[in-house]
C-alpha atoms as a PDB file:
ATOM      1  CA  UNK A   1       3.120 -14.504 -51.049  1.00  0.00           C
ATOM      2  CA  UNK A   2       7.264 -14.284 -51.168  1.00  0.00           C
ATOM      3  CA  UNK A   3       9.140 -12.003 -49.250  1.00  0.00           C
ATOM      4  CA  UNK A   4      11.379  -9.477 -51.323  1.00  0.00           C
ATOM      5  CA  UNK A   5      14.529  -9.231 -48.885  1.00  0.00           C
ATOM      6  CA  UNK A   6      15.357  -6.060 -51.091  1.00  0.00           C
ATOM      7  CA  UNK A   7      11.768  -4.877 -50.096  1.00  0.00           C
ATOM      8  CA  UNK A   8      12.198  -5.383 -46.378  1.00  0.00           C
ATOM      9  CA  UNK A   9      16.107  -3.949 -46.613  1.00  0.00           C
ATOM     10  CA  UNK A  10      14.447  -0.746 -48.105  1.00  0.00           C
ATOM     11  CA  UNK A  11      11.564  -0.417 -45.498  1.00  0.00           C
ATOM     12  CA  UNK A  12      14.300  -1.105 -42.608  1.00  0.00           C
ATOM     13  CA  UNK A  13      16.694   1.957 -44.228  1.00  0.00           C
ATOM     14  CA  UNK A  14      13.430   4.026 -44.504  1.00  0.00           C
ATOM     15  CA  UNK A  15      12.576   3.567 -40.861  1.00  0.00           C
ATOM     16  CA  UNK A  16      16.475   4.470 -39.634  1.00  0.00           C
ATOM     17  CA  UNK A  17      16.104   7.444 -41.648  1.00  0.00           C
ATOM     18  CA  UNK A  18      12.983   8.802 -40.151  1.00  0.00           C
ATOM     19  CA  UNK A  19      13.156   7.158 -36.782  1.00  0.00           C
ATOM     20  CA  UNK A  20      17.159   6.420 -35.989  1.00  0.00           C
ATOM     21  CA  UNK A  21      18.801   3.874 -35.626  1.00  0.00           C
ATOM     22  CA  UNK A  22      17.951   2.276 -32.091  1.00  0.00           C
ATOM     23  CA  UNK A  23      13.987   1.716 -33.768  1.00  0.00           C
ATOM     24  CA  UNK A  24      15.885  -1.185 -36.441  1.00  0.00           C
ATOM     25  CA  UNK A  25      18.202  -2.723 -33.843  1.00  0.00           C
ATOM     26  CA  UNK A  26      17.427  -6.078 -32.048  1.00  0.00           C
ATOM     27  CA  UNK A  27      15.884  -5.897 -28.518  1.00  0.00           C
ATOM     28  CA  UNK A  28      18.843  -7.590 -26.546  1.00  0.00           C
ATOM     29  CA  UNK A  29      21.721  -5.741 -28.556  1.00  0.00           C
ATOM     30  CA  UNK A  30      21.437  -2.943 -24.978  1.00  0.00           C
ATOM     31  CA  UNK A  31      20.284  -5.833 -22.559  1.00  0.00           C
ATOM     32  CA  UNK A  32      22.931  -6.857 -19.782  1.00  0.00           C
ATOM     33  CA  UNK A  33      22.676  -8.825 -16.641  1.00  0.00           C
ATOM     34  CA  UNK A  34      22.183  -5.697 -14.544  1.00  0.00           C
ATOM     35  CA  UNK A  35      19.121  -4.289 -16.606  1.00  0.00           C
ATOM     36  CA  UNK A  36      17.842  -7.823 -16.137  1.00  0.00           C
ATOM     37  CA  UNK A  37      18.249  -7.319 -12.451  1.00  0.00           C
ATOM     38  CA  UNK A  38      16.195  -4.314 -12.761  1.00  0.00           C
ATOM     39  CA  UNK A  39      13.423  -5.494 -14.577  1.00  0.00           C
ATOM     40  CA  UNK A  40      12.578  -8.409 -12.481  1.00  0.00           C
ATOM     41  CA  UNK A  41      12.909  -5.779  -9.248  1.00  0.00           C
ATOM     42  CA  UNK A  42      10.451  -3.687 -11.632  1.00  0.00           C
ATOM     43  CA  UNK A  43       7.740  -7.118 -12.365  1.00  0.00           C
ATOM     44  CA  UNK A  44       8.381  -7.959  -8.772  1.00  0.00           C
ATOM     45  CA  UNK A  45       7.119  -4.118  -7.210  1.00  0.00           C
ATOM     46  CA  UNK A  46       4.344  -4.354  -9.698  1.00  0.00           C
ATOM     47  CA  UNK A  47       2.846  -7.693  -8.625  1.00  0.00           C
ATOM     48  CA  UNK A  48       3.497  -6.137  -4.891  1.00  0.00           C
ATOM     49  CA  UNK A  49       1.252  -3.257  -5.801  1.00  0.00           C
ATOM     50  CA  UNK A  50      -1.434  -5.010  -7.960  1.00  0.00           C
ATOM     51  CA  UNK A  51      -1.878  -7.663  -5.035  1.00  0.00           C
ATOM     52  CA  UNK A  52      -2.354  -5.003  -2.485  1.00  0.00           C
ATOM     53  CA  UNK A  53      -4.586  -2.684  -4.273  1.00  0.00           C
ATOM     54  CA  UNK A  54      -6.820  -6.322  -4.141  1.00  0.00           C
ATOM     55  CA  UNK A  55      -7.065  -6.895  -1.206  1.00  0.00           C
ATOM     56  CA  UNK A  56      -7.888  -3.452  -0.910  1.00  0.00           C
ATOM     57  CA  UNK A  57     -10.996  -3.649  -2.886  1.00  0.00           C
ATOM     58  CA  UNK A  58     -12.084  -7.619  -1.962  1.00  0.00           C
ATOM     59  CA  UNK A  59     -15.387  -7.933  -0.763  1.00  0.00           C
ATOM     60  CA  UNK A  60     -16.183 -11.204   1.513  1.00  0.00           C
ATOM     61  CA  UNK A  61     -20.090 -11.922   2.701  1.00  0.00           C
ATOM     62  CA  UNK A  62     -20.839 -11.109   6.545  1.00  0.00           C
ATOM     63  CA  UNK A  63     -24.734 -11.585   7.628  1.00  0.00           C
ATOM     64  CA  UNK A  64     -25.986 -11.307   3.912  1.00  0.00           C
ATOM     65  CA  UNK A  65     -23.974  -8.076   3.383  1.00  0.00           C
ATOM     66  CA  UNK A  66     -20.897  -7.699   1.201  1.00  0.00           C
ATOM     67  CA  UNK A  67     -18.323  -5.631   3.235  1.00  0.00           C
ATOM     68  CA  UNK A  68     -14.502  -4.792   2.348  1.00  0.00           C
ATOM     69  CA  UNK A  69     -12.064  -7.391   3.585  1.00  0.00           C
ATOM     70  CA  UNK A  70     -10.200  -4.795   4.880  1.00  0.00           C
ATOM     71  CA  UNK A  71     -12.908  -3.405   7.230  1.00  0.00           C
ATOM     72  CA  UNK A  72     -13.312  -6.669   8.752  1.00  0.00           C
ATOM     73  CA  UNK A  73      -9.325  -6.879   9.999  1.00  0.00           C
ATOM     74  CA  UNK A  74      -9.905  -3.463  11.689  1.00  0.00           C
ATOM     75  CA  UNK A  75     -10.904  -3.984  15.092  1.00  0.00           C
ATOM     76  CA  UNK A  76     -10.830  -0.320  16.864  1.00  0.00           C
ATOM     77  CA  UNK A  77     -12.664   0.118  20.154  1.00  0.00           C
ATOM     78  CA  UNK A  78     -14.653   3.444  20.359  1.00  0.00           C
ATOM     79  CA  UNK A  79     -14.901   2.802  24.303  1.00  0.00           C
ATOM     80  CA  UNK A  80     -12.355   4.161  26.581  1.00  0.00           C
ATOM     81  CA  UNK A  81     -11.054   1.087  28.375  1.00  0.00           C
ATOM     82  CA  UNK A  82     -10.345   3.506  31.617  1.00  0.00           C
ATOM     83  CA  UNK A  83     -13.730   5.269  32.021  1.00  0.00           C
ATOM     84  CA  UNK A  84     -16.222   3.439  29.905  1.00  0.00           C
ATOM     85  CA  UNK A  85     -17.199   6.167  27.636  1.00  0.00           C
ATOM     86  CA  UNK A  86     -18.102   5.472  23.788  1.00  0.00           C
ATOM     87  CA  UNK A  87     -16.625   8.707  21.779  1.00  0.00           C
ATOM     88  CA  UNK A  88     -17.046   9.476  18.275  1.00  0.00           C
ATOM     89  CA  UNK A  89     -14.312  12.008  18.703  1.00  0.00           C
ATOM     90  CA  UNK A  90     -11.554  12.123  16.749  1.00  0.00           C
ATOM     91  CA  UNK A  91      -9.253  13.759  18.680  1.00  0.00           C
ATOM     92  CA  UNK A  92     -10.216  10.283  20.883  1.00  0.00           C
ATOM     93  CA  UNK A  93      -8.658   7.993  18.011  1.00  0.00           C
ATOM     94  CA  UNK A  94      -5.549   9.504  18.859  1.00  0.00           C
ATOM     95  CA  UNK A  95      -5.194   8.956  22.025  1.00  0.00           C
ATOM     96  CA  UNK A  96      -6.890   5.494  22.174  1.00  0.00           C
ATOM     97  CA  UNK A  97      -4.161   4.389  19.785  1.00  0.00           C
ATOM     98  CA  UNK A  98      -1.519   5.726  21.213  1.00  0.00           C
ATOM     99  CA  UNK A  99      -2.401   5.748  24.998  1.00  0.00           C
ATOM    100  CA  UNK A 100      -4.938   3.302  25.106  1.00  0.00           C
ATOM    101  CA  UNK A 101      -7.300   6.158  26.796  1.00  0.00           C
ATOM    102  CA  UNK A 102      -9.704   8.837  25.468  1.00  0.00           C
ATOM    103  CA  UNK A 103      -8.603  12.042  25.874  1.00  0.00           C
ATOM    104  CA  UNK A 104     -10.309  13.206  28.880  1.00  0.00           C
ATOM    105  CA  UNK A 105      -8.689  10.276  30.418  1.00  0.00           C
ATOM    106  CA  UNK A 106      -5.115  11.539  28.854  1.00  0.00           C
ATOM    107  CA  UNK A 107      -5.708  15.282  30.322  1.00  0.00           C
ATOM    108  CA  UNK A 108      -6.801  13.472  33.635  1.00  0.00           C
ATOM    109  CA  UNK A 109      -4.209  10.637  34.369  1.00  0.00           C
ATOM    110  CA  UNK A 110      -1.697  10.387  32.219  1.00  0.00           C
ATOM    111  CA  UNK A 111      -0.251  13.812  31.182  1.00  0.00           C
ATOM    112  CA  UNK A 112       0.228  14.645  35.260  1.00  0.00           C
ATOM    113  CA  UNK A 113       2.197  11.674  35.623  1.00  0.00           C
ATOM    114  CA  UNK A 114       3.146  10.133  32.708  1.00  0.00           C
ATOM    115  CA  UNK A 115       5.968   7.356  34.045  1.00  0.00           C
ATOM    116  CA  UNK A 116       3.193   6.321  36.411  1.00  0.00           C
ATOM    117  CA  UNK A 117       1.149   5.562  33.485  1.00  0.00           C
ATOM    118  CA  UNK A 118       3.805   3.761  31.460  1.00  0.00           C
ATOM    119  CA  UNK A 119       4.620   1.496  34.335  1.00  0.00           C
ATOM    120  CA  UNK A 120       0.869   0.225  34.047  1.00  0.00           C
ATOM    121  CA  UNK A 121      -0.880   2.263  36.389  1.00  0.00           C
ATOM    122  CA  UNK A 122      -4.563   2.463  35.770  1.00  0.00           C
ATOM    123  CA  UNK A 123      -7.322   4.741  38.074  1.00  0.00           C
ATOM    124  CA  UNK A 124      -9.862   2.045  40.063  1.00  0.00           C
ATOM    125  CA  UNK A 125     -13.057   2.641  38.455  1.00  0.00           C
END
């Protein structure tokens, strides 16, 4: 089959009529070293986000049981390291994490003295 260059010249006039006249123009004519710049930031985000939404979802074998990678790398204590008690309370969580105590413990100890506590101070059991 030959190509009618006429044919094509037609079809590309037809197309800038309808459409304008960036949809007939070469891909590069608008590309610069900056927009370049850009679009590998863009790919290099993308392959960020893909890799981490992964890991998210990557299941590894533990006793015969498929559990989330991600579970595995969490390591949160539900006993208070101060007076031994397991809590399921959230308002715990908080204070584990952030005081390394439940929140009896907090109300107890550290919130009466709390430069005592941030020295290292710890009640004898």
């Amino acid at each position: 089959m030959k190509r009618d260059p006429n044919h094509i010249a037609e079809i590309e006039r037809a197309i800038r009529k309808k459409y304008g006249d960036e949809t007939v123009q070469h891909p590069k004519k608008n590309w610069d070293e900056e927009k370049e710049k850009e679009y590998i930031e863009q790919v290099k985000e993308l392959t960020r986000r893909e890799r981490k939404k992964r890991e998210k979802v990557e299941k590894v074998e533990k006793d015969g049981f498929l559990i989330g990678k991600k579970l595995l790398t969490k390591s949160s204590s539900r006993t208070c390291p101060v007076c031994s008690v397991y809590s399921f309370n959230s308002k715990d969580d908080l204070f584990m994490s952030k005081y390394d105590c439940c929140y009896d413990c907090y109300t107890n100890y550290v919130e009466r003295n709390p430069e005592r506590w941030k020295s290292g101070w710890r009640p004898d059991k």
